[in-house]
N, C-alpha and C. Protein backbone atom coordinates (compact mmCIF):
# COMPACT_ATOMS: atom_id res chain seq x y z
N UNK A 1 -6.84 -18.58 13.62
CA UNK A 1 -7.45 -19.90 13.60
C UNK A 1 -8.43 -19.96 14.75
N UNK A 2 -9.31 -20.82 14.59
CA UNK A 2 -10.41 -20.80 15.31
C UNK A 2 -10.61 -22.05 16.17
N UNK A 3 -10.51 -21.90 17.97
CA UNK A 3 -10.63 -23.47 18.03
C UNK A 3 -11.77 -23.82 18.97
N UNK A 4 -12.24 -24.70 18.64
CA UNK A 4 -13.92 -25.33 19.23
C UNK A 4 -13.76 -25.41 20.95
N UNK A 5 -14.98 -24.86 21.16
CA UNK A 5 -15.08 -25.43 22.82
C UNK A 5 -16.68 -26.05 22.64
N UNK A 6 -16.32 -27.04 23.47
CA UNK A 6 -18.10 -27.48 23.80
C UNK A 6 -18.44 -27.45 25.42
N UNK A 7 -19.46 -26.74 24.85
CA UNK A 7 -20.30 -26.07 26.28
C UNK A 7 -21.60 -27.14 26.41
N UNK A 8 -22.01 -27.72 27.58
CA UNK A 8 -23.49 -28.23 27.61
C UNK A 8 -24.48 -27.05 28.09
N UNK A 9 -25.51 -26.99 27.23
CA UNK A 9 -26.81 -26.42 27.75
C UNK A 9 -27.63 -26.93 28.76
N UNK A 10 -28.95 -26.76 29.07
CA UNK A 10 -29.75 -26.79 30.03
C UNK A 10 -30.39 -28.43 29.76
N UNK A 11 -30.18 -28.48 28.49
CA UNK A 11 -30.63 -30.13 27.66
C UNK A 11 -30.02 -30.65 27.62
N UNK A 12 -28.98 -31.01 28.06
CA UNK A 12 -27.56 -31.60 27.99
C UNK A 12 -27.33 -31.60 26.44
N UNK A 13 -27.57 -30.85 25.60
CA UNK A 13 -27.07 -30.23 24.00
C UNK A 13 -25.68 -30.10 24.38
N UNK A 14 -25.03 -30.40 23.50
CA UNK A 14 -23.81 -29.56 22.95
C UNK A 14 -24.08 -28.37 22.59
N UNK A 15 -22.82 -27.40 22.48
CA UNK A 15 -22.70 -26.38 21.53
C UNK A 15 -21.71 -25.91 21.28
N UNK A 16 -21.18 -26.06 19.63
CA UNK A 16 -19.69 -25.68 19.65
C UNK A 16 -19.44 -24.27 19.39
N UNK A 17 -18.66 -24.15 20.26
CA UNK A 17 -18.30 -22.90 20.64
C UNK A 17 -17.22 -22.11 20.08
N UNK A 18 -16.81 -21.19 19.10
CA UNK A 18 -15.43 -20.69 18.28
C UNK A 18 -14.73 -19.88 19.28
N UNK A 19 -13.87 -19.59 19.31
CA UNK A 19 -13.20 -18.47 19.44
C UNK A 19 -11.99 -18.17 18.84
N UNK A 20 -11.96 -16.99 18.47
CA UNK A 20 -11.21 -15.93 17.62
C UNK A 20 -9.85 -16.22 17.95
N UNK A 21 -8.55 -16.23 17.63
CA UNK A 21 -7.12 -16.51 17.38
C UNK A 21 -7.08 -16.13 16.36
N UNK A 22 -5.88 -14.57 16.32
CA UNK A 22 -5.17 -14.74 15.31
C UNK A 22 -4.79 -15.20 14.43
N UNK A 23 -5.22 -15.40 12.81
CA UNK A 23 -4.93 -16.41 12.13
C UNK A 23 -3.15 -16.70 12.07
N UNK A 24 -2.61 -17.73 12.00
CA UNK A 24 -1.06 -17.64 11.55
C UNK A 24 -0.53 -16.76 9.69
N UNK A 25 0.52 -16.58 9.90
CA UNK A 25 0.62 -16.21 8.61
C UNK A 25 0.53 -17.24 7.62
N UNK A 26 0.92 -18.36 7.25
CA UNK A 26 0.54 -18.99 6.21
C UNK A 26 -1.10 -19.44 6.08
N UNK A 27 -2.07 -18.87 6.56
CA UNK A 27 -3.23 -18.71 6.26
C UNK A 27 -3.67 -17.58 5.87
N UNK A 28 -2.78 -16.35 6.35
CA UNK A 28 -3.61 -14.91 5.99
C UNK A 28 -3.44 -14.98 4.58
N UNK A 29 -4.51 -14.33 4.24
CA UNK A 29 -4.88 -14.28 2.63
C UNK A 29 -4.13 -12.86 2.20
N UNK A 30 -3.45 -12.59 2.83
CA UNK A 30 -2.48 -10.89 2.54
C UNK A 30 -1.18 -11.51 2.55
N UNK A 31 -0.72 -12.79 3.26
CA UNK A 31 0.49 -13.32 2.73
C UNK A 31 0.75 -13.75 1.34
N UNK A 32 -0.26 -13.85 0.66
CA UNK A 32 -0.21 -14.27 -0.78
C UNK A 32 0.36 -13.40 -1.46
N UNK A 33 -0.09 -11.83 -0.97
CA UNK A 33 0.45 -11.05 -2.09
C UNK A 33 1.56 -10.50 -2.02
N UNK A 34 2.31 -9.77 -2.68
CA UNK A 34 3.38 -9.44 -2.46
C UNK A 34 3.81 -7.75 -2.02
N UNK A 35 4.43 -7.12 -2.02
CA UNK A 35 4.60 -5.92 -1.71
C UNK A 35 3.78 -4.86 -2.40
N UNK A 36 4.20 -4.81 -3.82
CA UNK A 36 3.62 -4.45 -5.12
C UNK A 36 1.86 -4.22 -5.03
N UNK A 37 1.50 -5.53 -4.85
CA UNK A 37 0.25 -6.00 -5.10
C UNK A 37 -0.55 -5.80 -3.24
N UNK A 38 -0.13 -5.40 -2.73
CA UNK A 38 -0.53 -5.11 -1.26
C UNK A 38 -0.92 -3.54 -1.13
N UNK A 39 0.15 -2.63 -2.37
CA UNK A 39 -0.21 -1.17 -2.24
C UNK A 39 -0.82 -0.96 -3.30
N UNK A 40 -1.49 -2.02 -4.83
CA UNK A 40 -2.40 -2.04 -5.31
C UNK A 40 -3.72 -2.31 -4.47
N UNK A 41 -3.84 -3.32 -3.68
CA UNK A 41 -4.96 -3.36 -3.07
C UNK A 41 -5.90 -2.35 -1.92
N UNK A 42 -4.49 -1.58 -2.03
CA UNK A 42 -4.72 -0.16 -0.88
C UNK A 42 -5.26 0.92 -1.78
N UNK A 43 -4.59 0.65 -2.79
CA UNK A 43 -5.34 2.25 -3.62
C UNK A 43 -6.46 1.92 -4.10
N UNK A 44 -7.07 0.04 -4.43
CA UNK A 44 -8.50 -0.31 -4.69
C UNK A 44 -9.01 0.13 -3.63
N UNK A 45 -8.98 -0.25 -2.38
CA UNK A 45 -9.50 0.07 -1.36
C UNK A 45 -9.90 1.48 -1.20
N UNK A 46 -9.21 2.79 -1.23
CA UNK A 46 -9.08 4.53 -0.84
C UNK A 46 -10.08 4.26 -2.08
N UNK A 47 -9.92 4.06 -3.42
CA UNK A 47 -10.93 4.36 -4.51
C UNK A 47 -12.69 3.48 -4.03
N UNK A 48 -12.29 2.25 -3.67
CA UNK A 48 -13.59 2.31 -3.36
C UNK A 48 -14.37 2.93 -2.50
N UNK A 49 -13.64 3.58 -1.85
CA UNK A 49 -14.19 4.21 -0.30
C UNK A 49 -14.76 5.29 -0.92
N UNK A 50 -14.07 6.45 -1.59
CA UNK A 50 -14.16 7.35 -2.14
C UNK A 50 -15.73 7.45 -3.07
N UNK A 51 -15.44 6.02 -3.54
CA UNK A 51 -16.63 6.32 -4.91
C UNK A 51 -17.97 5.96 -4.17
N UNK A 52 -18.13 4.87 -2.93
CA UNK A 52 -18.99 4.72 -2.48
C UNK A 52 -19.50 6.21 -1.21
N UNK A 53 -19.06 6.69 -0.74
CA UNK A 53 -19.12 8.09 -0.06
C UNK A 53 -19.67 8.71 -1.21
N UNK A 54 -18.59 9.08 -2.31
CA UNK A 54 -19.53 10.05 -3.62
C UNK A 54 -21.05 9.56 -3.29
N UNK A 55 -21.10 8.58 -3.74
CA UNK A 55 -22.68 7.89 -4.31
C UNK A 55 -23.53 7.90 -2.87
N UNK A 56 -23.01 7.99 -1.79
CA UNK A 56 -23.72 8.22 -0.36
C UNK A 56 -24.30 9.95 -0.61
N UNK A 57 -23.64 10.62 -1.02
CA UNK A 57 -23.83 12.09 -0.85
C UNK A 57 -24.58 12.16 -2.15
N UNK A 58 -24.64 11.64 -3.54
CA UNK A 58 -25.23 11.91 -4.46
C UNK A 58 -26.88 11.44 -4.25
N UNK A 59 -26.86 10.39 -3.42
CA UNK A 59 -28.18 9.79 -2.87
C UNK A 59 -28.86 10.68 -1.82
N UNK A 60 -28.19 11.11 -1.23
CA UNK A 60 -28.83 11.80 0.09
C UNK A 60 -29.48 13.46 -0.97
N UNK A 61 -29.28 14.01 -1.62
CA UNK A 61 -29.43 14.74 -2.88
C UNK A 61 -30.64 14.61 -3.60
N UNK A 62 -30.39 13.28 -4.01
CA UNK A 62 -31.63 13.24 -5.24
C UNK A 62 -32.43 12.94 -3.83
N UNK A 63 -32.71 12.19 -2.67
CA UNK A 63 -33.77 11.98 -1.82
C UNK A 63 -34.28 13.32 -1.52
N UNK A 64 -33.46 14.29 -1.17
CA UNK A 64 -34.01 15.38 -0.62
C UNK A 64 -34.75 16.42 -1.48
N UNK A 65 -34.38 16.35 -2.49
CA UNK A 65 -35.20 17.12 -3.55
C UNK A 65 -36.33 15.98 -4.17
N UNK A 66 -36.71 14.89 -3.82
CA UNK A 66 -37.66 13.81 -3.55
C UNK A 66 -38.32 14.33 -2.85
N UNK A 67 -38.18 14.28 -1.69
CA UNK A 67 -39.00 14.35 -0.55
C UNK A 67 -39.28 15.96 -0.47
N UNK A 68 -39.12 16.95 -0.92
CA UNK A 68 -39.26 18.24 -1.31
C UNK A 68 -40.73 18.27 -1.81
N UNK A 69 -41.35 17.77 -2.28
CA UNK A 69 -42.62 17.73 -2.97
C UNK A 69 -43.33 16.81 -2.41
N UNK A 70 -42.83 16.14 -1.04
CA UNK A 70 -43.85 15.43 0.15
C UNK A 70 -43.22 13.73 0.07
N UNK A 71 -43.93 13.10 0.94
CA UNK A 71 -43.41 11.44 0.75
C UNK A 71 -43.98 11.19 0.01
N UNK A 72 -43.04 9.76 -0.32
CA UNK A 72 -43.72 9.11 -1.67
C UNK A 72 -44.16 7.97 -0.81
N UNK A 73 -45.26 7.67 -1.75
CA UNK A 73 -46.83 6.35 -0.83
C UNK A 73 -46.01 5.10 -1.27
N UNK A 74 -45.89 4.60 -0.21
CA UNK A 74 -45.58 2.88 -0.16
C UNK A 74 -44.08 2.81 0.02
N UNK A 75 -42.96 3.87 -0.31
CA UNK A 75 -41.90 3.71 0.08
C UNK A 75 -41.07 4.68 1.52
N UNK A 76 -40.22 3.57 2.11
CA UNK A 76 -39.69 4.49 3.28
C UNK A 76 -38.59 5.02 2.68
N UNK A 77 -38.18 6.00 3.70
CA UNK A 77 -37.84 7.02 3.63
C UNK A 77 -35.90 6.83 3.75
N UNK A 78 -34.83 6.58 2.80
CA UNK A 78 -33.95 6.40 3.53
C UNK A 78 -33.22 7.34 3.42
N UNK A 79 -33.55 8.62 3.59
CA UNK A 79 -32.89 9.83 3.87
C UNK A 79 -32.10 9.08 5.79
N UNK A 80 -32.75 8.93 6.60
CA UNK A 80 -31.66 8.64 7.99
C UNK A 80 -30.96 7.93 7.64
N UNK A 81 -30.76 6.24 7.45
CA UNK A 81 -29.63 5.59 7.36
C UNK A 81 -28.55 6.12 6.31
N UNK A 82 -28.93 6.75 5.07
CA UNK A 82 -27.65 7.76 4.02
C UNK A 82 -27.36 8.36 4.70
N UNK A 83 -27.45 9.03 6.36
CA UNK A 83 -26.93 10.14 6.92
C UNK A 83 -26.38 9.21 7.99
N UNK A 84 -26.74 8.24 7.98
CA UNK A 84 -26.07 7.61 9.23
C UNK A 84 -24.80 7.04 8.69
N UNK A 85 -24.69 6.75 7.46
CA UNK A 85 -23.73 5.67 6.67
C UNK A 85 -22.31 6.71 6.29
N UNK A 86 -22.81 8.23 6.24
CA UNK A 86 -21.98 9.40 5.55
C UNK A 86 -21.00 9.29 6.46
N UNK A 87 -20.92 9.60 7.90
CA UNK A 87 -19.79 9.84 8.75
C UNK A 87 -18.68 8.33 8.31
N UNK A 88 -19.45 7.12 8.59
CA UNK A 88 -19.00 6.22 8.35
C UNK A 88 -18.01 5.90 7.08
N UNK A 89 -18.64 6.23 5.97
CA UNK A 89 -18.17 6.06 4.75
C UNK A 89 -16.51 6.97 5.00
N UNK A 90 -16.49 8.35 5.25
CA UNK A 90 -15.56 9.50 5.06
C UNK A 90 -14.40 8.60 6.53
N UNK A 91 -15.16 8.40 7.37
CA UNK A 91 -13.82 7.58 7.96
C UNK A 91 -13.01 6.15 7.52
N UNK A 92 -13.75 5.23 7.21
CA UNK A 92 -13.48 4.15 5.79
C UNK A 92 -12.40 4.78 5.01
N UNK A 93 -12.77 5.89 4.25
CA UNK A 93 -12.21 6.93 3.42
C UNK A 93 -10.32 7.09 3.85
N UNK A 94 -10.56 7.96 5.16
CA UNK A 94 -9.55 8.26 5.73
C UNK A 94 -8.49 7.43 6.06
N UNK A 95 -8.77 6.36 6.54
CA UNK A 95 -8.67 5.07 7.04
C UNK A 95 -7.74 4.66 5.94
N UNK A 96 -8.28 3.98 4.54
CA UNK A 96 -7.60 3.47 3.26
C UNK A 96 -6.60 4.42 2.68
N UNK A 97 -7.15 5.97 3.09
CA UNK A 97 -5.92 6.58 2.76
C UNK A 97 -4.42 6.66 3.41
N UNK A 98 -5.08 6.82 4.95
CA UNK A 98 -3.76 6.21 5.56
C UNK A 98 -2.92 5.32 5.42
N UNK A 99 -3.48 4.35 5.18
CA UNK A 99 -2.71 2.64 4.89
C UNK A 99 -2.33 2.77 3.78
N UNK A 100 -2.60 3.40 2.42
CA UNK A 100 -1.87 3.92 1.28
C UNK A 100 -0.75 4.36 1.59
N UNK A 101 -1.13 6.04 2.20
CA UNK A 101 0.15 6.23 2.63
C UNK A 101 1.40 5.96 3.45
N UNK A 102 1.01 4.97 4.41
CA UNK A 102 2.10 4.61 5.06
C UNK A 102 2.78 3.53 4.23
N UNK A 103 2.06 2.40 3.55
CA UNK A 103 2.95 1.75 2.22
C UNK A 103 3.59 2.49 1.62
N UNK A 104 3.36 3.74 1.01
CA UNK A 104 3.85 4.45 -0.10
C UNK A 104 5.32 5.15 0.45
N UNK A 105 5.13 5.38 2.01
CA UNK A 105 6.52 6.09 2.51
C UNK A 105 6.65 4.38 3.11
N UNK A 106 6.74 4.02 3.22
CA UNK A 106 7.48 2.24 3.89
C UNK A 106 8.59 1.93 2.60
N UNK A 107 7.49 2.44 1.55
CA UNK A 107 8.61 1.95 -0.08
C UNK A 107 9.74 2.32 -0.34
N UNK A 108 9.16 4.26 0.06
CA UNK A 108 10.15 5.05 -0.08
C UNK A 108 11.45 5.25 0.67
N UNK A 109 11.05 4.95 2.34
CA UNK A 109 11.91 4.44 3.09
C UNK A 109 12.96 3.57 2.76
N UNK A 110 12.60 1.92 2.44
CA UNK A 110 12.71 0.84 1.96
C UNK A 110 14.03 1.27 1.05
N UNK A 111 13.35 1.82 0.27
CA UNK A 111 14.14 2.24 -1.19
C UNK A 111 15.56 3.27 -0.67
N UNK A 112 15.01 4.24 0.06
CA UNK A 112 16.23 5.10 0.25
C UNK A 112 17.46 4.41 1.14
N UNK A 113 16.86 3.20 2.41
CA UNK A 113 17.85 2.69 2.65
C UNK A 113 18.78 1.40 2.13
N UNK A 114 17.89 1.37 0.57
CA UNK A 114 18.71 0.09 0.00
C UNK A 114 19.66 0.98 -0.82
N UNK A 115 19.15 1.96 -0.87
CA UNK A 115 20.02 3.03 -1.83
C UNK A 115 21.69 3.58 -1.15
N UNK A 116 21.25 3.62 -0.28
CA UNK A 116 22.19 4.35 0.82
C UNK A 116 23.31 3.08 1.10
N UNK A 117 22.55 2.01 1.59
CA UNK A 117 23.64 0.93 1.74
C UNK A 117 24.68 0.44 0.40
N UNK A 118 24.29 0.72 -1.16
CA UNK A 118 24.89 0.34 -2.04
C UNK A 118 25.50 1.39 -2.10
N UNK A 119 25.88 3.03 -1.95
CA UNK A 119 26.34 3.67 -1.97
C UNK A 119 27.25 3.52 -0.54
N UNK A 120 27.21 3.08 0.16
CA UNK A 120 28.28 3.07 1.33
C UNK A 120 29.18 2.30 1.33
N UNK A 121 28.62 1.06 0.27
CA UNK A 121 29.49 -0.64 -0.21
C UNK A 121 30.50 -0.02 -0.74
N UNK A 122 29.90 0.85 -1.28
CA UNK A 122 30.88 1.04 -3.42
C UNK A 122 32.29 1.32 -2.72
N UNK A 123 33.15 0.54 -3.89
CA UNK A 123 34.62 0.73 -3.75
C UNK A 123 34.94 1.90 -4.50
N UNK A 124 35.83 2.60 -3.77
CA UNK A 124 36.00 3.96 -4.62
C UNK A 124 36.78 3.63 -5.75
N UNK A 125 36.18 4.70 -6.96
CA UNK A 125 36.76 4.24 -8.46
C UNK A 125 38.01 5.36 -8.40
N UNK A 126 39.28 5.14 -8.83
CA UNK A 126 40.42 5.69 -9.40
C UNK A 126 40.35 6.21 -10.76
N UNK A 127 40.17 7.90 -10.82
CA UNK A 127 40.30 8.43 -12.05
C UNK A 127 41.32 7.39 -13.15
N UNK A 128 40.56 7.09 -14.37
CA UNK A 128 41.19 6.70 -15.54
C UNK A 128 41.03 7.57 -16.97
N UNK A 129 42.29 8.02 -16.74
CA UNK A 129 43.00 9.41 -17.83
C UNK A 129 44.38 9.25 -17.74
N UNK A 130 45.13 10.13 -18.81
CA UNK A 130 46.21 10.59 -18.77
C UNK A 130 47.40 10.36 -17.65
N UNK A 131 47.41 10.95 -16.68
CA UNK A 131 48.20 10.56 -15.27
C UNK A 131 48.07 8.79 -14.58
N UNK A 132 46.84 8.03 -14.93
CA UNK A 132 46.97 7.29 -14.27
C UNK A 132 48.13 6.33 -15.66
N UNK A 133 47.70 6.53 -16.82
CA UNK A 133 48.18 5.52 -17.54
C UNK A 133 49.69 6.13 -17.78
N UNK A 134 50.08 7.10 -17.45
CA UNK A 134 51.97 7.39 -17.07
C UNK A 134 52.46 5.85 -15.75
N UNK A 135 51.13 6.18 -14.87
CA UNK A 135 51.77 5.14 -13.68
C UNK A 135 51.87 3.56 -13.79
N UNK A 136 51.04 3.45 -14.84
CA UNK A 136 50.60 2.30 -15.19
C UNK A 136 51.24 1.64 -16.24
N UNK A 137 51.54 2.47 -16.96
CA UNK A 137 52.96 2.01 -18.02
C UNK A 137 54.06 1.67 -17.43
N UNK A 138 53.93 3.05 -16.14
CA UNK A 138 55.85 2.89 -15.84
C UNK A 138 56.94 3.98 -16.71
N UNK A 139 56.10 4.45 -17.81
CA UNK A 139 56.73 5.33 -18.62
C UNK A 139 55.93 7.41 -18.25
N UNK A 140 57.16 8.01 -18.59
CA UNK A 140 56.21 9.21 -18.65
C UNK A 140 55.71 9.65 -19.97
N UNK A 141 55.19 10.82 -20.37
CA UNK A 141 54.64 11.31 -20.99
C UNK A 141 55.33 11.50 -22.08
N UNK A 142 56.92 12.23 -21.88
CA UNK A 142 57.50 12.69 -22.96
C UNK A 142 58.48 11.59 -22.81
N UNK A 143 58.20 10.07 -22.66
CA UNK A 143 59.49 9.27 -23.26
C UNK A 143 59.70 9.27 -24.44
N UNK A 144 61.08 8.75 -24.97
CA UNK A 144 61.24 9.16 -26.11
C UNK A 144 60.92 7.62 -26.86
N UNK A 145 60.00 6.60 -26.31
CA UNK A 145 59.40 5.32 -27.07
C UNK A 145 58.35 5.54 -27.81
N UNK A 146 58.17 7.08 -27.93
CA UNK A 146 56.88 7.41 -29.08
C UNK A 146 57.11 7.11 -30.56
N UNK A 147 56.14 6.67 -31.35
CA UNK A 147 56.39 6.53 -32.64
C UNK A 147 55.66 7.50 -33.00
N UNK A 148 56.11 7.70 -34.17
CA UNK A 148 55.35 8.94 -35.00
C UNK A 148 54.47 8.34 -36.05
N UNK A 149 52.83 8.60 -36.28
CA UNK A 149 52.50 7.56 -37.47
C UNK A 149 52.56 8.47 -39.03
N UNK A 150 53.20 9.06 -39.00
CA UNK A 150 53.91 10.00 -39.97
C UNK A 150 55.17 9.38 -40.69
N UNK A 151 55.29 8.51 -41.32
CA UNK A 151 56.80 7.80 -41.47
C UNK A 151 56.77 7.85 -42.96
């Protein structure tokens, strides 16, 4: 959030003055989204980086085989700023990929320790077969309360 100062000038003007504060979270526009939709916006991000770098290097290309056969009359030349923008772009690049990946292991993290805790909850299950249902009757195996369905 941004909060005003007023400064007087040399004219006795006002001038309001901002300064920068941290927005709170119920203003950041990244609180809206949710987990899901936060590591969608990361892989828009690495893809746009990516495709705009491509198209930085595909430009710097067609200029140079342009300018191969001399300048062209009436237009400048933006072979420097495509070379100035390239370093830039590939760190952008790097940058979105990182923040991908650290969502992508945060998930995986996330995930393995929700995994781990429901496996540490679990009540152990008691084999159900043969032996348990002798104990569970109260009877053994070869009592003689068997019927035969042979009659």
């Amino acid at each position: 959030m941004r909060k005003p100062a007023r400064e007087a000038d040399a004219n006795g003007a006002t001038l309001l003055l901002y300064f920068y504060n941290p927005m709170p979270d119920s203003k950041n526009p990244l609180a809206r989204l949710d987990r899901q939709e936060l590591l969608w916006l990361a892989s828009i991000l690495k893809d746009a980086c990516r495709e705009r770098l491509e198209k930085n290097l595909v430009s710097q290309e067609f200029e140079d085989r342009l300018y191969q056969r001399g300048p062209v009359e009436g237009r400048l030349d933006p072979r420097p700023f495509l070379r100035i923008w390239e370093p830039r772009y590939r760190k952008f690049l790097e940058v979105a990929a990182e923040i991908e990946a650290m969502m992508q292991a945060e998930d995986a993290r996330t995930v393995a320790e929700s995994l781990r805790a429901q496996f540490e909850q679990a009540v152990p299950i008691s084999r159900q077969g043969p032996d348990a249902a002798k104990i569970m009757s109260g009877k053994t195996a070869g009592d003689a309360g068997r019927r035969s369905r042979s009659r």
